[in-house]
N, C-alpha and C. Protein backbone atom coordinates (compact mmCIF):
# COMPACT_ATOMS: atom_id res chain seq x y z
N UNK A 1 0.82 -1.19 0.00
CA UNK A 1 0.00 0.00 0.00
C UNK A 1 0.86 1.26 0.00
N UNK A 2 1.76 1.26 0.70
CA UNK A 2 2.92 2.47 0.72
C UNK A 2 3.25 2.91 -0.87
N UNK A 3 3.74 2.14 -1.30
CA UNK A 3 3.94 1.75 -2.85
C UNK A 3 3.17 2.32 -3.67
N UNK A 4 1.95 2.32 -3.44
CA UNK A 4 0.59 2.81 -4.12
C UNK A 4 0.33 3.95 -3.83
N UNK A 5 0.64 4.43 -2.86
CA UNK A 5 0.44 5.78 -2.29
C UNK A 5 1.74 6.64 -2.50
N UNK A 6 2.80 5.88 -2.85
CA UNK A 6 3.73 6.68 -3.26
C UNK A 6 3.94 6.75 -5.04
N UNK A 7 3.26 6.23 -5.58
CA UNK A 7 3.30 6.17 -7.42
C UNK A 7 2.19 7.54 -7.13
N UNK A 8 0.99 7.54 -6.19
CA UNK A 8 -0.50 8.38 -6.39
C UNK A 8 0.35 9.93 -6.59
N UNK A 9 1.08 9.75 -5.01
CA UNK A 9 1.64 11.30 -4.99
C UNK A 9 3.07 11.51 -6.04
N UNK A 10 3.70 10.60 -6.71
CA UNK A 10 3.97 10.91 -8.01
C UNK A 10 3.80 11.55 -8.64
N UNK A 11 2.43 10.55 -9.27
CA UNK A 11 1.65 11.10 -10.63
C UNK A 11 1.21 12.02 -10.25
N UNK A 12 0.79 12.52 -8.90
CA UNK A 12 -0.05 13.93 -8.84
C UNK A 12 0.85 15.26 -9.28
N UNK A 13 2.38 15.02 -8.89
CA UNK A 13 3.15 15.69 -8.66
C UNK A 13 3.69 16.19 -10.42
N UNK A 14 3.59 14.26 -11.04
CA UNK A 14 3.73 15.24 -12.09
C UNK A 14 2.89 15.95 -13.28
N UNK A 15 1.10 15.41 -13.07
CA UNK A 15 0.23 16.16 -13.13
C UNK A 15 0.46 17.64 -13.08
N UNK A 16 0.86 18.03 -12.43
CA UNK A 16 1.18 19.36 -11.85
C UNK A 16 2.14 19.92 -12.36
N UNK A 17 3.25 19.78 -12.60
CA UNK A 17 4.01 19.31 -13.40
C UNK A 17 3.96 19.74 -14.97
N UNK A 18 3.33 18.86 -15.12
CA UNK A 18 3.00 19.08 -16.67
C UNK A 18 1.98 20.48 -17.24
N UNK A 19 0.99 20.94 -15.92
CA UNK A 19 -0.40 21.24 -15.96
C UNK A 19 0.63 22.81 -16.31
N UNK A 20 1.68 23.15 -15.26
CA UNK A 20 1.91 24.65 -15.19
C UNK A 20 3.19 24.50 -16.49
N UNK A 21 3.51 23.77 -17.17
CA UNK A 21 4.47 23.55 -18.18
C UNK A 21 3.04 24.44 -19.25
N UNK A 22 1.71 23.62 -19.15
CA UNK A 22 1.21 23.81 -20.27
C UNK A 22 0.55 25.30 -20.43
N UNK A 23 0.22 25.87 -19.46
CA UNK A 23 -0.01 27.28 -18.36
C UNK A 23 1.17 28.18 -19.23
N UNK A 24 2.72 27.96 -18.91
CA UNK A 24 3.53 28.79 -19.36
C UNK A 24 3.68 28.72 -20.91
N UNK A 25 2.62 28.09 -21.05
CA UNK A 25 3.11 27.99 -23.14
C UNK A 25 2.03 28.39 -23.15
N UNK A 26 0.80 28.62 -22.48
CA UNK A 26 -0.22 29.51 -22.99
C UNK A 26 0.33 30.76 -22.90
N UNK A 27 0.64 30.71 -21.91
CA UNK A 27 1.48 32.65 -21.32
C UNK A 27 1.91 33.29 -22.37
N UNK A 28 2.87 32.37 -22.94
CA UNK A 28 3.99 32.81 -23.81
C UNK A 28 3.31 33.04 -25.12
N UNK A 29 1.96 32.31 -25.65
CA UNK A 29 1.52 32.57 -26.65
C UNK A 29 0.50 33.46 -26.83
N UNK A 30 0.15 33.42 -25.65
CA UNK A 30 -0.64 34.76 -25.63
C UNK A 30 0.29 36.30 -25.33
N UNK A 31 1.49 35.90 -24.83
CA UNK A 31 2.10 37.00 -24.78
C UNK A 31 2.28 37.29 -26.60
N UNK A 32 3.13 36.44 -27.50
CA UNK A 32 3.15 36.48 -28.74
C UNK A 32 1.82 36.98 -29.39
N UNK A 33 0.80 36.82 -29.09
CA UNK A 33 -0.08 36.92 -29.89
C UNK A 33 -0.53 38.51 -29.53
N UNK A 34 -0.53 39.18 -28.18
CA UNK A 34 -0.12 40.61 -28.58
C UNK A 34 0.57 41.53 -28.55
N UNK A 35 2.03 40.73 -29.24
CA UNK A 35 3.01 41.32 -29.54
C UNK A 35 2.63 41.30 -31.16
N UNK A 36 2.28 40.82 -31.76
CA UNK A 36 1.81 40.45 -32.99
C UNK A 36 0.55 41.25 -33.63
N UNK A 37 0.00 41.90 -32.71
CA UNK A 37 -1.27 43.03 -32.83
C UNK A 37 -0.41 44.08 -32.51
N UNK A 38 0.59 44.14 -31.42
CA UNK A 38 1.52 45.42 -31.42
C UNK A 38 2.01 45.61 -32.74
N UNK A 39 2.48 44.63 -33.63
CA UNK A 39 3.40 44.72 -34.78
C UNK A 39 2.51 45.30 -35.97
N UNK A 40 1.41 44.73 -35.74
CA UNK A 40 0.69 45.26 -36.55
C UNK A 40 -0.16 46.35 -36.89
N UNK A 41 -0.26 46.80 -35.67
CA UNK A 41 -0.74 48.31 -35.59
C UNK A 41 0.59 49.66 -35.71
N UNK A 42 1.66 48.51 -35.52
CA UNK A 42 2.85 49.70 -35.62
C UNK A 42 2.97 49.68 -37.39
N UNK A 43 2.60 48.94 -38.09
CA UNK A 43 3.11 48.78 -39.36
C UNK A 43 1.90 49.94 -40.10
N UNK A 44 0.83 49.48 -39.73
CA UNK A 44 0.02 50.30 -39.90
C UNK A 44 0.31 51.71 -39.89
N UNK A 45 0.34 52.03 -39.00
CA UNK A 45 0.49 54.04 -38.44
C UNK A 45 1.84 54.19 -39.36
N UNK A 46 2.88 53.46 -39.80
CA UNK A 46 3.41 54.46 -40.56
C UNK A 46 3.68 53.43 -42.23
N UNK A 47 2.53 52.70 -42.31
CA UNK A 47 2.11 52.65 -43.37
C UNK A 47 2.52 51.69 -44.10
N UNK A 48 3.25 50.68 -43.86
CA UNK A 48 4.32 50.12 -44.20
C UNK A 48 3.20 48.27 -45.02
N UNK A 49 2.88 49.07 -45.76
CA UNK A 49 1.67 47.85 -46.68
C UNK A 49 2.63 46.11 -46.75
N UNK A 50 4.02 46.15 -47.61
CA UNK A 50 4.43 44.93 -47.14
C UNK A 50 4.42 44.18 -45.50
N UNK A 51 4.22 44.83 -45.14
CA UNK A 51 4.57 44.28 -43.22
C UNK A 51 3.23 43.98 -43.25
N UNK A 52 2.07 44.88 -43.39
CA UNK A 52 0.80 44.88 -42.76
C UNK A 52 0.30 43.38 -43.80
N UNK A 53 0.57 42.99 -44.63
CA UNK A 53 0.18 41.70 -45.32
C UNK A 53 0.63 40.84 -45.42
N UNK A 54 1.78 40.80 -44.72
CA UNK A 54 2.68 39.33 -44.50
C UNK A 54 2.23 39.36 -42.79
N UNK A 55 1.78 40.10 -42.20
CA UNK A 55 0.74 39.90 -40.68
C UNK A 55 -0.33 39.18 -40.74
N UNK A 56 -0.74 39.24 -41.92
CA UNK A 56 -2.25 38.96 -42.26
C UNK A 56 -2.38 37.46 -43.12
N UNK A 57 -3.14 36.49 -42.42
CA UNK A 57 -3.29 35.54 -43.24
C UNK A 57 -3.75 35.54 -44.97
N UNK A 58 -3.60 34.98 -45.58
CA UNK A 58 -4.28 34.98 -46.82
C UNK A 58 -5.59 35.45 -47.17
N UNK A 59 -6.38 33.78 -45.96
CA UNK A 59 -8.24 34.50 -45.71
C UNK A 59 -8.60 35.52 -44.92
N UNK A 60 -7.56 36.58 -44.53
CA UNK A 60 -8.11 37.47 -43.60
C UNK A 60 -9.58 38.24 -43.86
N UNK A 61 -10.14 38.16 -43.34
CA UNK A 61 -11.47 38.56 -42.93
C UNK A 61 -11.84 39.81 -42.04
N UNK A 62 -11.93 41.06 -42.14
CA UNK A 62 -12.55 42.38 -40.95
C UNK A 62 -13.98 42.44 -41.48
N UNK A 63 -14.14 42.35 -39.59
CA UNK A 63 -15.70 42.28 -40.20
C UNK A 63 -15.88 43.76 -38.98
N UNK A 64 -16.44 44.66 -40.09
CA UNK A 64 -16.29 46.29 -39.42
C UNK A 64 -17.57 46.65 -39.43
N UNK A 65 -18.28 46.90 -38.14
CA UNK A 65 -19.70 47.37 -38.14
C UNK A 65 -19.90 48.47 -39.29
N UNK A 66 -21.43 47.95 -39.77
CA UNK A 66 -21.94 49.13 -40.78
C UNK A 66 -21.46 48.87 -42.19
N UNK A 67 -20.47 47.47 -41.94
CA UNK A 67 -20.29 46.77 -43.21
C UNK A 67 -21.11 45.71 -43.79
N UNK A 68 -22.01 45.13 -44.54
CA UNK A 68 -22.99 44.20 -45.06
C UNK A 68 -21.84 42.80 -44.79
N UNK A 69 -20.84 43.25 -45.03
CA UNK A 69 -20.07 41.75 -45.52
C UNK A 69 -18.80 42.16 -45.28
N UNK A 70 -18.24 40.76 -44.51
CA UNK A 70 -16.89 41.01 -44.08
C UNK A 70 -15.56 41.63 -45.51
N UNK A 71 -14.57 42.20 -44.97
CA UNK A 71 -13.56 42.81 -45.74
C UNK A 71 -12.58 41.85 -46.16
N UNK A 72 -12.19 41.64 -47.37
CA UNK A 72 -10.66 40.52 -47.57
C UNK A 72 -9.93 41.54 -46.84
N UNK A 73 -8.66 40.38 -47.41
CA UNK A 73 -7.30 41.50 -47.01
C UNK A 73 -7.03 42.87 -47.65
N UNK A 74 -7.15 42.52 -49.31
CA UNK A 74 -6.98 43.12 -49.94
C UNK A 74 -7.70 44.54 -50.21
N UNK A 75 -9.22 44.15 -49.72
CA UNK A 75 -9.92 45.13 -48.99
C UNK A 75 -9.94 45.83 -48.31
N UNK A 76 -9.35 45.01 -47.50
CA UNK A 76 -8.73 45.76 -45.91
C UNK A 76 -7.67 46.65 -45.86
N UNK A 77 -6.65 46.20 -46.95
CA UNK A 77 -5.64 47.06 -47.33
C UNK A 77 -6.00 48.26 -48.38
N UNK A 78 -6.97 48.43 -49.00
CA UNK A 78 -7.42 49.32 -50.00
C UNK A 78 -8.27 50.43 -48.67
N UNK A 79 -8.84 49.86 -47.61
CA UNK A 79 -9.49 50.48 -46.56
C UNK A 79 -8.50 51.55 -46.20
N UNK A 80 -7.47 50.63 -45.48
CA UNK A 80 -6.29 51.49 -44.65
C UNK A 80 -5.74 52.64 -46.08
N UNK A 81 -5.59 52.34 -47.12
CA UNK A 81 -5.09 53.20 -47.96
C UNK A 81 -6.03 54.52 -48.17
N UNK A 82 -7.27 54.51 -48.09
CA UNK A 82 -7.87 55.43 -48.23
C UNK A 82 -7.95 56.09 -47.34
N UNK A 83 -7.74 55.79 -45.97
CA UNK A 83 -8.38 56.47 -44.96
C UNK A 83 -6.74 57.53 -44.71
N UNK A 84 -5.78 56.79 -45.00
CA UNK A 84 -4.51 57.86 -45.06
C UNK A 84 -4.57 58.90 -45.62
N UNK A 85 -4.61 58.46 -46.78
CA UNK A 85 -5.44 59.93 -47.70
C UNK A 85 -5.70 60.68 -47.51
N UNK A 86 -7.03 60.12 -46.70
CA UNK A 86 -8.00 61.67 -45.96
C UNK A 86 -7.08 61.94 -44.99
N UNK A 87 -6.38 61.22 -43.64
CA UNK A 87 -5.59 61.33 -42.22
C UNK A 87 -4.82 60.95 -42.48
N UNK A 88 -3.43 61.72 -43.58
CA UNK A 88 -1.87 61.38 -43.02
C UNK A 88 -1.45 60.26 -41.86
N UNK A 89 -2.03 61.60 -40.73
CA UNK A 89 -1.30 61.86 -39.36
C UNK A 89 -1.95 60.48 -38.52
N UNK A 90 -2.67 60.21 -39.41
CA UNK A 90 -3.40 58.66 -38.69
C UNK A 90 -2.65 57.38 -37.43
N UNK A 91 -2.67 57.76 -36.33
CA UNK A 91 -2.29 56.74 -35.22
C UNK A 91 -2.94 56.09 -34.27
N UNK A 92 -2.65 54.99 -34.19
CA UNK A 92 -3.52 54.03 -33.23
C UNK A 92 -2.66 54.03 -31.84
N UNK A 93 -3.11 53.97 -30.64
CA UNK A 93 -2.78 54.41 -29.40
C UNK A 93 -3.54 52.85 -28.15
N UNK A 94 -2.49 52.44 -28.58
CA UNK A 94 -3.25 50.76 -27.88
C UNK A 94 -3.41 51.09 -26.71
N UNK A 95 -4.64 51.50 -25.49
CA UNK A 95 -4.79 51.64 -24.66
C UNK A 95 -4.46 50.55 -23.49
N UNK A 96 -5.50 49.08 -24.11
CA UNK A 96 -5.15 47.88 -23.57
C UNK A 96 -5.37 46.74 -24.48
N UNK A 97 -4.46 45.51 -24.00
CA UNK A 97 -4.46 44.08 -24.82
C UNK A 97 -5.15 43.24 -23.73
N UNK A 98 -5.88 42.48 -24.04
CA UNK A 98 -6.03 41.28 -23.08
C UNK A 98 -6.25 40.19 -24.39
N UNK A 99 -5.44 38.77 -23.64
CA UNK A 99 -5.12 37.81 -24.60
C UNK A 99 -6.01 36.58 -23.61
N UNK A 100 -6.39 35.89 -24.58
CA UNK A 100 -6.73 34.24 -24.11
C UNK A 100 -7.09 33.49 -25.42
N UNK A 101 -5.83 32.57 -25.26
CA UNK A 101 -5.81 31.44 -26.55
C UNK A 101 -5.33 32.08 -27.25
N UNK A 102 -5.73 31.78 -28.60
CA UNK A 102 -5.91 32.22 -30.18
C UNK A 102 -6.68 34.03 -30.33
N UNK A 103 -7.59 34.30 -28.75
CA UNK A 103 -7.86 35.63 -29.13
C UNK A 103 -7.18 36.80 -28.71
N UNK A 104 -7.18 38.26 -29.34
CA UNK A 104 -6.56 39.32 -28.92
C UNK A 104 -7.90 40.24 -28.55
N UNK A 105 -8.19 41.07 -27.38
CA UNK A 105 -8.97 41.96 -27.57
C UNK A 105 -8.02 43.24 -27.21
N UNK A 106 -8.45 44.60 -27.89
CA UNK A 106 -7.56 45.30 -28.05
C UNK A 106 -8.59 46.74 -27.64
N UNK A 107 -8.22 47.72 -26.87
CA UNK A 107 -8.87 48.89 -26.89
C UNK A 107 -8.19 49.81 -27.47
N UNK A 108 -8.45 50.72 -28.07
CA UNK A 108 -7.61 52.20 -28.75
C UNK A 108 -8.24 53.79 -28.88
N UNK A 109 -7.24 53.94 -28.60
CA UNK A 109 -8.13 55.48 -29.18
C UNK A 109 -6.76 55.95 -30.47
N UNK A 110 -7.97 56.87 -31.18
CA UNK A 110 -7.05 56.92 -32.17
C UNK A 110 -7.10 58.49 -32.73
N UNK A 111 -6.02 59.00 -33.10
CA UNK A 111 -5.61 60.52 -33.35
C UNK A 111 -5.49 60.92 -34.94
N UNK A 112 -5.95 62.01 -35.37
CA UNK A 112 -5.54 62.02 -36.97
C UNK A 112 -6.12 63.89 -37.06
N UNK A 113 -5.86 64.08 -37.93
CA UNK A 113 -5.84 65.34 -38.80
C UNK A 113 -7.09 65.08 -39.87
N UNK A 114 -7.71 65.74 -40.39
CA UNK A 114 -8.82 65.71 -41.46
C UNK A 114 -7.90 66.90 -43.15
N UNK A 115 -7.10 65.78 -43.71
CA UNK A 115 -6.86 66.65 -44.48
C UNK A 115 -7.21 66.49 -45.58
N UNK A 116 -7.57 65.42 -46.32
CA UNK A 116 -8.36 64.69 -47.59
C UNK A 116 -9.70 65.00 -47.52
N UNK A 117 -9.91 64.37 -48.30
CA UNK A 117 -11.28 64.19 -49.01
C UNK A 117 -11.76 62.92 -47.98
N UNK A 118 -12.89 62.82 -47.07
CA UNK A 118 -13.85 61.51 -46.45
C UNK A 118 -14.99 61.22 -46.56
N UNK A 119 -15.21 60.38 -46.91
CA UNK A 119 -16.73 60.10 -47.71
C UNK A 119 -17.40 61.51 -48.09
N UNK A 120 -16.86 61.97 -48.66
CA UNK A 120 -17.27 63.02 -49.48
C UNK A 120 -17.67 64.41 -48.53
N UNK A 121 -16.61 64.31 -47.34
CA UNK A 121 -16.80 65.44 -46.58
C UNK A 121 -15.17 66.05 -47.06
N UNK A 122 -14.82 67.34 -47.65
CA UNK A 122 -13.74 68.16 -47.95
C UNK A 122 -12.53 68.30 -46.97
N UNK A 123 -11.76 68.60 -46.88
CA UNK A 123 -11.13 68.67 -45.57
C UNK A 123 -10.98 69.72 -44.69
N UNK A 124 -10.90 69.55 -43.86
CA UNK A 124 -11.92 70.40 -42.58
C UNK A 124 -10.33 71.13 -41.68
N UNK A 125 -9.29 70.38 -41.60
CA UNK A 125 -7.94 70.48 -40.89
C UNK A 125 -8.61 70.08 -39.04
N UNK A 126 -9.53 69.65 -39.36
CA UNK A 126 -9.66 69.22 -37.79
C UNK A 126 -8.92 68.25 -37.22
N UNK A 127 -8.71 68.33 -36.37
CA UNK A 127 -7.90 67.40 -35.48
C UNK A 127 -9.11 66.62 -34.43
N UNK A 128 -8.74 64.99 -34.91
CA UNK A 128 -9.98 64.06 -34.32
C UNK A 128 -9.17 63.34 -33.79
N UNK A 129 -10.26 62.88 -32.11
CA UNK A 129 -9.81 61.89 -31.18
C UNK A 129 -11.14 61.14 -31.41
N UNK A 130 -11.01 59.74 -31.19
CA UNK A 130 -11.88 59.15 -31.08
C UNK A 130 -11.63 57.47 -30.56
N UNK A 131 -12.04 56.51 -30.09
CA UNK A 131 -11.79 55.00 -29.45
C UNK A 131 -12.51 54.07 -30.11
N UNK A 132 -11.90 53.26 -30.05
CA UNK A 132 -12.39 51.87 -30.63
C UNK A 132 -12.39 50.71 -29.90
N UNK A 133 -12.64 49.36 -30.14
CA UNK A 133 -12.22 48.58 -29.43
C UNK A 133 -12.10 46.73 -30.81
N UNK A 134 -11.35 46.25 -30.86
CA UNK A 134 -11.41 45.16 -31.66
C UNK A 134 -11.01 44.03 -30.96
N UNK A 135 -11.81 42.45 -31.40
CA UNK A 135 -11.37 41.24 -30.99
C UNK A 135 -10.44 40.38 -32.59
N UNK A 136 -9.72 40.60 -32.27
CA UNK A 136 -8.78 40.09 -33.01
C UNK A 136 -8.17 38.17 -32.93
N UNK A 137 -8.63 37.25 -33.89
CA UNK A 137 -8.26 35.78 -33.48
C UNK A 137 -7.01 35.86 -34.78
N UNK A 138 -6.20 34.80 -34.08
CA UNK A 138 -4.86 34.40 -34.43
C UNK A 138 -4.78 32.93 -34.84
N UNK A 139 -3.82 32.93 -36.15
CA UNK A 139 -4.07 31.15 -36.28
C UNK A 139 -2.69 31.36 -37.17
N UNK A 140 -1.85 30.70 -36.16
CA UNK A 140 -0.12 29.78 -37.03
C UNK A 140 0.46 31.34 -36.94
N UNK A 141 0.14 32.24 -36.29
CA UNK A 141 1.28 32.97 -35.92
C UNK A 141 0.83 34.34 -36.83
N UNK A 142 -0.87 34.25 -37.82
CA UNK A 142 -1.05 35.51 -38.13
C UNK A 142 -2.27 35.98 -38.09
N UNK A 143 -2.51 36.98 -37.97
CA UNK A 143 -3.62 37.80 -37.78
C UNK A 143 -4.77 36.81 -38.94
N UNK A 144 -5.61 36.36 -38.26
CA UNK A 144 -6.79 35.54 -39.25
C UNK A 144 -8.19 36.44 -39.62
N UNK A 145 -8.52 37.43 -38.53
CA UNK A 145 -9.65 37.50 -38.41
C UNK A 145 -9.84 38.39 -37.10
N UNK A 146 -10.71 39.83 -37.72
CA UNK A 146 -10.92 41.09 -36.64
C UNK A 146 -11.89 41.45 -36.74
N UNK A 147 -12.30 41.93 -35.72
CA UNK A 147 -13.77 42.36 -35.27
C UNK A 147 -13.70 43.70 -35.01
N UNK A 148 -13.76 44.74 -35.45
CA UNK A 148 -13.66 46.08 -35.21
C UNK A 148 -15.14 46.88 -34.85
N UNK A 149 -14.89 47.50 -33.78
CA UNK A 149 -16.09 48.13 -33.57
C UNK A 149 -15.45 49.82 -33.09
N UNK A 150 -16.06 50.56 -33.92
CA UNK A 150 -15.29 52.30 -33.49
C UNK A 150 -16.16 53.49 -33.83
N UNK A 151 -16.15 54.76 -32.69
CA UNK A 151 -16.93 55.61 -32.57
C UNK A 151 -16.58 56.46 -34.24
N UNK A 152 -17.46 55.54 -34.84
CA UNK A 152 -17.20 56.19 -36.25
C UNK A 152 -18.30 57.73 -35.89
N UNK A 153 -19.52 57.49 -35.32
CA UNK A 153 -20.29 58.67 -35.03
C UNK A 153 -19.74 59.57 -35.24
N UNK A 154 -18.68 59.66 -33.49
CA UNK A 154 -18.35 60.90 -32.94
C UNK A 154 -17.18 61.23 -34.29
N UNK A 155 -16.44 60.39 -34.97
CA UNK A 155 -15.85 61.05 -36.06
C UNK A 155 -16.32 61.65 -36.54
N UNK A 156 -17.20 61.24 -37.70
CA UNK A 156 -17.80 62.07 -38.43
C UNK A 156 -18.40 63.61 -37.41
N UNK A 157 -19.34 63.39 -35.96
CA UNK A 157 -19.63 65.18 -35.67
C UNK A 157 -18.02 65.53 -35.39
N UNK A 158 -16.91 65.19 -35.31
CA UNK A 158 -15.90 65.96 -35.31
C UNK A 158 -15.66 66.61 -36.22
N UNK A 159 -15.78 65.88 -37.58
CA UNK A 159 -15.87 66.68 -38.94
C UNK A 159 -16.74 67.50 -39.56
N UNK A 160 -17.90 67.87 -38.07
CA UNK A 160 -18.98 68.56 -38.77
C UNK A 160 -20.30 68.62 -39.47
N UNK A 161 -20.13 67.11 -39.08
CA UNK A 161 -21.89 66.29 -39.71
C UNK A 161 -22.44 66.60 -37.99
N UNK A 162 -23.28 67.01 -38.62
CA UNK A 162 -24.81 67.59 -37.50
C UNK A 162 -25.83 66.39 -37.46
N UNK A 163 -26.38 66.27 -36.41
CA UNK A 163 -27.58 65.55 -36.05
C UNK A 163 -28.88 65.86 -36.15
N UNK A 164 -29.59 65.66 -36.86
CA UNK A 164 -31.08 66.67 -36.90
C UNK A 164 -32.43 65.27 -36.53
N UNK A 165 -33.00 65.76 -35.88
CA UNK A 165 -34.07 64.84 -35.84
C UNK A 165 -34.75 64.98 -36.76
N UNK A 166 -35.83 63.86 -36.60
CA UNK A 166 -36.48 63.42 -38.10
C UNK A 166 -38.14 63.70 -37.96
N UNK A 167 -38.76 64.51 -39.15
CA UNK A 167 -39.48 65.48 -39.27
C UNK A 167 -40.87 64.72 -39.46
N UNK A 168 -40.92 63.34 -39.31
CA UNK A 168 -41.60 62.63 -39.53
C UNK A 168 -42.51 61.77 -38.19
């Protein structure tokens, strides 16, 4: 019986063992995974289109409220290109990351200049703050798939679109 009770507290031991081995490789991959949303928002802000698509899986997918249908990459990259256009000065300001597994959730607020042309509003030279927040999933080490949700509203009344109630 000693015998038996000494294999039990063994295996418990290396249960345990194994359990915080598997604990520190989540750590580490969730640490990677938003270091990997860091990389990618840095590539972004100064624009750097090869980086931002070798981040990005092939099927990348943004699925951006107020959109009918999720964005390819290529989409996604024609997105970010336009919106420079209008905002040069365009920067993302990662407030906070929280990681678990394969997901990233990310808060931001984000800073820019109005100097282009935006959905057909002229440019204004305003200077806009505004926050966002995205869930971002990860698969083999690249950005697969983002969920963006952002005070597009308060953008646009920064630029001067008025609210009018409806006469009806």
């Amino acid at each position: 019986m000693a015998i038996s009770q000494r294999s039990s507290a063994i295996l418990g031991i290396l249960s345990i063992v194994l359990c915080l081995g598997c604990l520190a490789d989540q750590r580490n991959t969730e640490s990677e995974n938003k270091e990997l949303v860091r990389q990618l928002y840095a590539a972004i802000d100064v624009q750097d289109y090869g980086e931002i698509e070798s981040l990005l899986t092939e099927d990348f997918n943004l699925m951006y409220v107020g959109m009918p249908e999720p964005l390819s990459r290529g989409m996604t990259l024609d997105l970010i290109r336009g919106f420079y256009s209008a905002f040069p000065d365009y920067t993302h300001t990662i407030e906070e990351l929280v990681a678990e597994d394969n997901l990233v959730a990310a808060k931001f607020s984000y800073n820019a200049t109005h100097q282009g042309d935006f959905e057909g509003i002229p440019p204004t030279g305003n200077e806009v703050r505004y926050a966002g927040a995205q869930i971002i999933r990860i698969v083999d080490g690249k950005i697969d798939e983002c969920w963006a949700l952002e005070d597009n509203l308060g953008l646009m009344m920064q630029l001067g679109m008025q609210l009018a109630p409806s006469t009806q």
